[in-house]
Protein backbone atom coordinates (compact mmCIF):
# COMPACT_ATOMS: atom_id res chain seq x y z
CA UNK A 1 19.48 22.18 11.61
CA UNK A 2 16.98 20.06 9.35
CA UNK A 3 18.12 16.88 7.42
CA UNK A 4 15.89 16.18 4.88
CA UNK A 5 14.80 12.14 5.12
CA UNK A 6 15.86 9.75 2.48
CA UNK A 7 15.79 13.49 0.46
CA UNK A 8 12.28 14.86 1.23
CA UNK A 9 10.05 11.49 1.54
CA UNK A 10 6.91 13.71 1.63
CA UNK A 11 7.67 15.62 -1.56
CA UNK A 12 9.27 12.74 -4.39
CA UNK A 13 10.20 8.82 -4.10
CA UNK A 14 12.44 8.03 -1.17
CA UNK A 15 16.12 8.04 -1.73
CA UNK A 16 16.51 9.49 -5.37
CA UNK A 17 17.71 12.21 -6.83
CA UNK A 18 14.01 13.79 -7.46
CA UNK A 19 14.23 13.46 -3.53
CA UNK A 20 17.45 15.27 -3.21
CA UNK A 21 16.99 18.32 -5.79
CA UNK A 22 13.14 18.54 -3.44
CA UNK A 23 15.30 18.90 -0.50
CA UNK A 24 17.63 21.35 -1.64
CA UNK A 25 14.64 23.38 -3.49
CA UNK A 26 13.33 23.89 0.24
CA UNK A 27 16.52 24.97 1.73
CA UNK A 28 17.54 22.31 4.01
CA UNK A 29 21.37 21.97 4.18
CA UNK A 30 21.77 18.27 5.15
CA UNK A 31 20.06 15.25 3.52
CA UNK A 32 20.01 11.68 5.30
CA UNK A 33 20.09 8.86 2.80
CA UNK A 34 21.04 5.10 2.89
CA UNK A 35 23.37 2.65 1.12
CA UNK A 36 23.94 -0.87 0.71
CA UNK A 37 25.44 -3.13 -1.47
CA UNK A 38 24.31 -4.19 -4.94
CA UNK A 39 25.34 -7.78 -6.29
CA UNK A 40 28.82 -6.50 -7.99
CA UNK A 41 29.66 -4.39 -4.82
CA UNK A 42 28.34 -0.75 -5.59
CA UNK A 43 27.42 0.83 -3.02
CA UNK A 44 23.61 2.43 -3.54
CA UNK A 45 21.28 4.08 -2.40
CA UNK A 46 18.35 2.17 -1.38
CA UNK A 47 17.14 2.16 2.17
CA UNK A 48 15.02 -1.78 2.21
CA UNK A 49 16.64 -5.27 2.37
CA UNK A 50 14.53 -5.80 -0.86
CA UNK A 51 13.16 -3.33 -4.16
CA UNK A 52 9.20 -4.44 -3.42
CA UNK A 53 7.95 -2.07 -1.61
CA UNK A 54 9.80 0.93 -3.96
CA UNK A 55 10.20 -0.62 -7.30
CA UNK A 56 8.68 -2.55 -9.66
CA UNK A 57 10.66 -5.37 -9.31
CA UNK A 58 11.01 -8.46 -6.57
CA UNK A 59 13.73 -9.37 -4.65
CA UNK A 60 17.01 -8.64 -2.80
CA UNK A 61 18.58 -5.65 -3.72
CA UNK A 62 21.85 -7.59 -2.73
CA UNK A 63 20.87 -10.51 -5.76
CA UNK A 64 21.13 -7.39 -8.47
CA UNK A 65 23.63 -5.91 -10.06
CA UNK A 66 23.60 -1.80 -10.04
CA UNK A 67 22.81 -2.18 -14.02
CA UNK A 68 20.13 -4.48 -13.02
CA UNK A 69 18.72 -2.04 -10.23
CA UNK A 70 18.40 0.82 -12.84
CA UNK A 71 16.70 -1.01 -14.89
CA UNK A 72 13.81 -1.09 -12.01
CA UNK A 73 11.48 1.95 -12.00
CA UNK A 74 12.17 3.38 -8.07
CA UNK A 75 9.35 6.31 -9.24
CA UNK A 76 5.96 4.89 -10.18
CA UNK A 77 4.82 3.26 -6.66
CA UNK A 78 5.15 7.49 -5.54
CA UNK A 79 3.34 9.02 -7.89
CA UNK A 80 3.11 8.94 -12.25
CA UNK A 81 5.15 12.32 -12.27
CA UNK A 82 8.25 9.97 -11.42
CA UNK A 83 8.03 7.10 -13.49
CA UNK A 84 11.26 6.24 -14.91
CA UNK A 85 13.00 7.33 -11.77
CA UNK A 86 16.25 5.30 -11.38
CA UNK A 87 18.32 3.89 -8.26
CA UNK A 88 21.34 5.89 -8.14
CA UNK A 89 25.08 5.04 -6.80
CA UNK A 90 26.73 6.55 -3.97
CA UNK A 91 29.00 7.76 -6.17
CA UNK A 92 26.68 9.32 -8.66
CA UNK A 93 25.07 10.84 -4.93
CA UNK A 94 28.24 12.50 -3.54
CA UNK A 95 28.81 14.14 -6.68
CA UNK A 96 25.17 15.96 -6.87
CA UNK A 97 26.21 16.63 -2.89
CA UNK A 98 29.38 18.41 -4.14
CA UNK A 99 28.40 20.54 -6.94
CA UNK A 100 25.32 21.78 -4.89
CA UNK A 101 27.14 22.80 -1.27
CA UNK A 102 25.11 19.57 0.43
CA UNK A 103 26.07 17.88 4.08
CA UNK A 104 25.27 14.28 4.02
CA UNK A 105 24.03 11.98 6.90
CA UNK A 106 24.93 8.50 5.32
CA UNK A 107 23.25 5.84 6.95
CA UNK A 108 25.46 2.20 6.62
CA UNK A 109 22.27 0.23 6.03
CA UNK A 110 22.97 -3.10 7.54
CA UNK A 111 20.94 -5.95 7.23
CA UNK A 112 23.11 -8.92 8.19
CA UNK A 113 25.81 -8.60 10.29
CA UNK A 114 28.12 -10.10 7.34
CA UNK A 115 27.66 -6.84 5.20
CA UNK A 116 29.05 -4.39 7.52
CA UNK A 117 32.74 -4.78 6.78
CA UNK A 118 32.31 -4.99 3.23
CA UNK A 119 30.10 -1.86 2.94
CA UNK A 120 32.14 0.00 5.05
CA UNK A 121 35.10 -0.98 3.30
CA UNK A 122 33.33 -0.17 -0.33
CA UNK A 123 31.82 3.26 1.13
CA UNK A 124 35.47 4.13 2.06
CA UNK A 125 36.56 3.45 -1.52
CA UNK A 126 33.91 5.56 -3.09
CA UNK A 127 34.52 8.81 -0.49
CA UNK A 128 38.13 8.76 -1.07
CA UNK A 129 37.49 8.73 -5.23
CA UNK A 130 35.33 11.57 -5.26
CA UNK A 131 37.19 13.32 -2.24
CA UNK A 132 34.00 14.02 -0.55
CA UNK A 133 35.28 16.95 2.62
CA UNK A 134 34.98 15.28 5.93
CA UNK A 135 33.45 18.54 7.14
CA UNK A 136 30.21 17.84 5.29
CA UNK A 137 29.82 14.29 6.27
CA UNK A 138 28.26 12.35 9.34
CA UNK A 139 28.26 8.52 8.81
CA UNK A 140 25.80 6.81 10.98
CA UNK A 141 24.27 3.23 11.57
CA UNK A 142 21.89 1.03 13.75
CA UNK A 143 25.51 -1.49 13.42
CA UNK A 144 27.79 -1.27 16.05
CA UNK A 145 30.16 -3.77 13.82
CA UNK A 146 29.70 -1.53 10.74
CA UNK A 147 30.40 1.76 12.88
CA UNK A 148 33.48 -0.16 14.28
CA UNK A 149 35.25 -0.72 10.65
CA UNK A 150 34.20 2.80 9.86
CA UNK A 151 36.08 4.00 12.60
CA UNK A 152 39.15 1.42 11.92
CA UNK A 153 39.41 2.59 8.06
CA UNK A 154 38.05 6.45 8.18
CA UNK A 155 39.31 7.52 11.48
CA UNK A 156 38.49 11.16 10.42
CA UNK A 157 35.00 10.78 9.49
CA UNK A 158 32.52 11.75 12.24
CA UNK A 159 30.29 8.70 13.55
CA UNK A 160 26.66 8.37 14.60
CA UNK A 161 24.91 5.88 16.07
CA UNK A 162 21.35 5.31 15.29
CA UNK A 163 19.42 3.91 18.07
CA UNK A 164 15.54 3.54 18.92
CA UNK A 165 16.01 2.51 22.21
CA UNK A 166 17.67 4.29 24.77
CA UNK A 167 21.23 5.28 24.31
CA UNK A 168 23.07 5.70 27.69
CA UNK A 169 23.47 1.70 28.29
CA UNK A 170 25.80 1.41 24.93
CA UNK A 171 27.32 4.66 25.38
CA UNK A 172 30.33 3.82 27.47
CA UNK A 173 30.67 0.32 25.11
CA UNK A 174 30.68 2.89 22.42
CA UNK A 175 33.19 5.11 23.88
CA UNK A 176 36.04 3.77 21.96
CA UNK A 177 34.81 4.78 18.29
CA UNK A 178 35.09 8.48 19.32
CA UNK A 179 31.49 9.09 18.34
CA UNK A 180 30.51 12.56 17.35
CA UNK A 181 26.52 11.83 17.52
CA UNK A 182 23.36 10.12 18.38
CA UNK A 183 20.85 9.73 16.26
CA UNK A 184 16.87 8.43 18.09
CA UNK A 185 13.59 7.20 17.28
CA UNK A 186 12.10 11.33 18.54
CA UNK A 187 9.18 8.88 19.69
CA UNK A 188 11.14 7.65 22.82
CA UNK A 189 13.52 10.55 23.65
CA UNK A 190 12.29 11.88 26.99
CA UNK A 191 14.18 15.38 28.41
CA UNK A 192 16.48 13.68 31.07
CA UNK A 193 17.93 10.96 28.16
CA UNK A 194 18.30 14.03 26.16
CA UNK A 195 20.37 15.95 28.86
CA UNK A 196 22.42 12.73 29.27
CA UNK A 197 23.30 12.71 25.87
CA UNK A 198 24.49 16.07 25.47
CA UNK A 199 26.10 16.87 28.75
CA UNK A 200 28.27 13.42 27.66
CA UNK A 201 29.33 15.67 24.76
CA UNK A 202 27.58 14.19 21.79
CA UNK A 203 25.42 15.82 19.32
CA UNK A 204 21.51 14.76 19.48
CA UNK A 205 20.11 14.04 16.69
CA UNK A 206 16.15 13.06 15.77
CA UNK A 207 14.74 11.07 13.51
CA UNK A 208 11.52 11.28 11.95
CA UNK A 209 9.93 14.39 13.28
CA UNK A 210 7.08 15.25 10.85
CA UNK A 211 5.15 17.42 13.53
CA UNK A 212 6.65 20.59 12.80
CA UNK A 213 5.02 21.84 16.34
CA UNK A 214 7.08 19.94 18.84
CA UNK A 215 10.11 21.22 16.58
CA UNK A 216 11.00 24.06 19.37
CA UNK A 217 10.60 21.68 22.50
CA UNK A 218 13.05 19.13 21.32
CA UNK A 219 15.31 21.84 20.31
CA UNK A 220 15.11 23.29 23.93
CA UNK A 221 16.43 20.13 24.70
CA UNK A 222 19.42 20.50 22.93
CA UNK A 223 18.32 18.54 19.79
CA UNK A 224 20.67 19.99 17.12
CA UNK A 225 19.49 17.84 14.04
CA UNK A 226 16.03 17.43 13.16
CA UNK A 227 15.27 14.68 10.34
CA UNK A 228 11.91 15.04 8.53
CA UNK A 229 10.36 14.02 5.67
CA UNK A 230 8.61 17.73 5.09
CA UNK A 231 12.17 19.61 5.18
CA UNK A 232 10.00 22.06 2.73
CA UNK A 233 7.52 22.79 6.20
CA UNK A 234 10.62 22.15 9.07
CA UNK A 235 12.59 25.15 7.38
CA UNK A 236 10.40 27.83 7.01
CA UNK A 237 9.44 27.16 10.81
């Protein structure tokens, strides 16, 4: 399977719905994103602590409000054909998911331990509003505290956890949330770690393959989830 990154990073801004409908246009099934909080608790989707580096605004993206963040241009810094492009809510995101048959890898995008309960618990909110299926959903994170309340308030959902170090020593700490997946750095899985992973009965997943030529030898080693930024190359392969 491919997951498109952030949407299709190589194709359209990072994390916006240009990225999305580029993703879907080149057939992958599954799109990774990220979301954090804005200012008046909305969950977004914006992958940095802060809008400089994808915006054309300064600053915390948890010191503005969501009105405030779609005010910012998220396009421009890509490329002229997207100026005007606008940060988007979760909300706004699961619906586009919906109406167009997607599977979502939502990455809880922690960066201070304090937001972890509060995202999760706002996340929660949000996929019980829109009544997103659990079937088409993997929620994943680099927080083991954020993965923990995920797995206190949406027993159901399927878990990941995002790692780019090696897995096995957190594994058996991590035994208790029931996780369904790992999700690592492709740059330090090696064949045995891989084989460790799956014969413990978790799905391995890969993050950010763009070399679509080492695509077959991490699936003969039981990768199942390949996430790219050039979903447009990884699925005609």
């Amino acid at each position: 399977m491919i997951a498109g990154h952030r949407g299709a990073a190589s194709l359209a801004p990072e994390n916006t719905l240009s990225a999305f409908k580029k993703a879907l246009q080149s057939g992958a099934k599954w799109i990774e994103l990220d979301t954090q909080l804005s200012a008046d608790k909305i969950p977004v989707i914006f992958h940095d602590e802060t809008v400089d580096r994808c915006t054309n605004g300064e600053g915390l993206v948890a010191d503005f409000t969501f009105s405030q963040l779609q005010a910012l241009d998220t396009g421009s810094w890509f490329s002229a054909v997207f100026i005007g492009e606008q940060i988007i809510s979760l909300e706004q995101t699961l619906l586009f998911f919906m109406e167009n048959d997607l599977n979502m890898n939502l990455e809880i995008k922690v960066h201070h331990s304090e937001q972890a309960e509060p995202l999760v618990d706002a996340v929660s909110k949000v996929l019980a509003k829109v009544n997103f299926p659990n079937e088409k959903l993997i929620i994943s994170s680099f927080s083991e505290l954020a993965l923990a309340h995920c797995h206190r308030v949406m027993p159901s959902i399927r878990l990941g956890y995002i790692t780019d170090k090696n897995p096995l020593i957190k594994l058996e700490k991590l035994k208790p949330l029931n996780l369904y997946s790992v999700h690592i750095d492709h740059k330090i899985l090696e064949e045995t770690m891989a084989k460790k992973v799956t014969d413990s009965g978790l799905k391995l997943i890969i993050w950010t393959l763009n070399d679509v030529t080492q695509a077959d030898k991490f699936r003969s080693w039981g990768v199942e989830m390949i996430i790219t930024d050039k979903p447009d190359v990884f699925v005609k392969a």
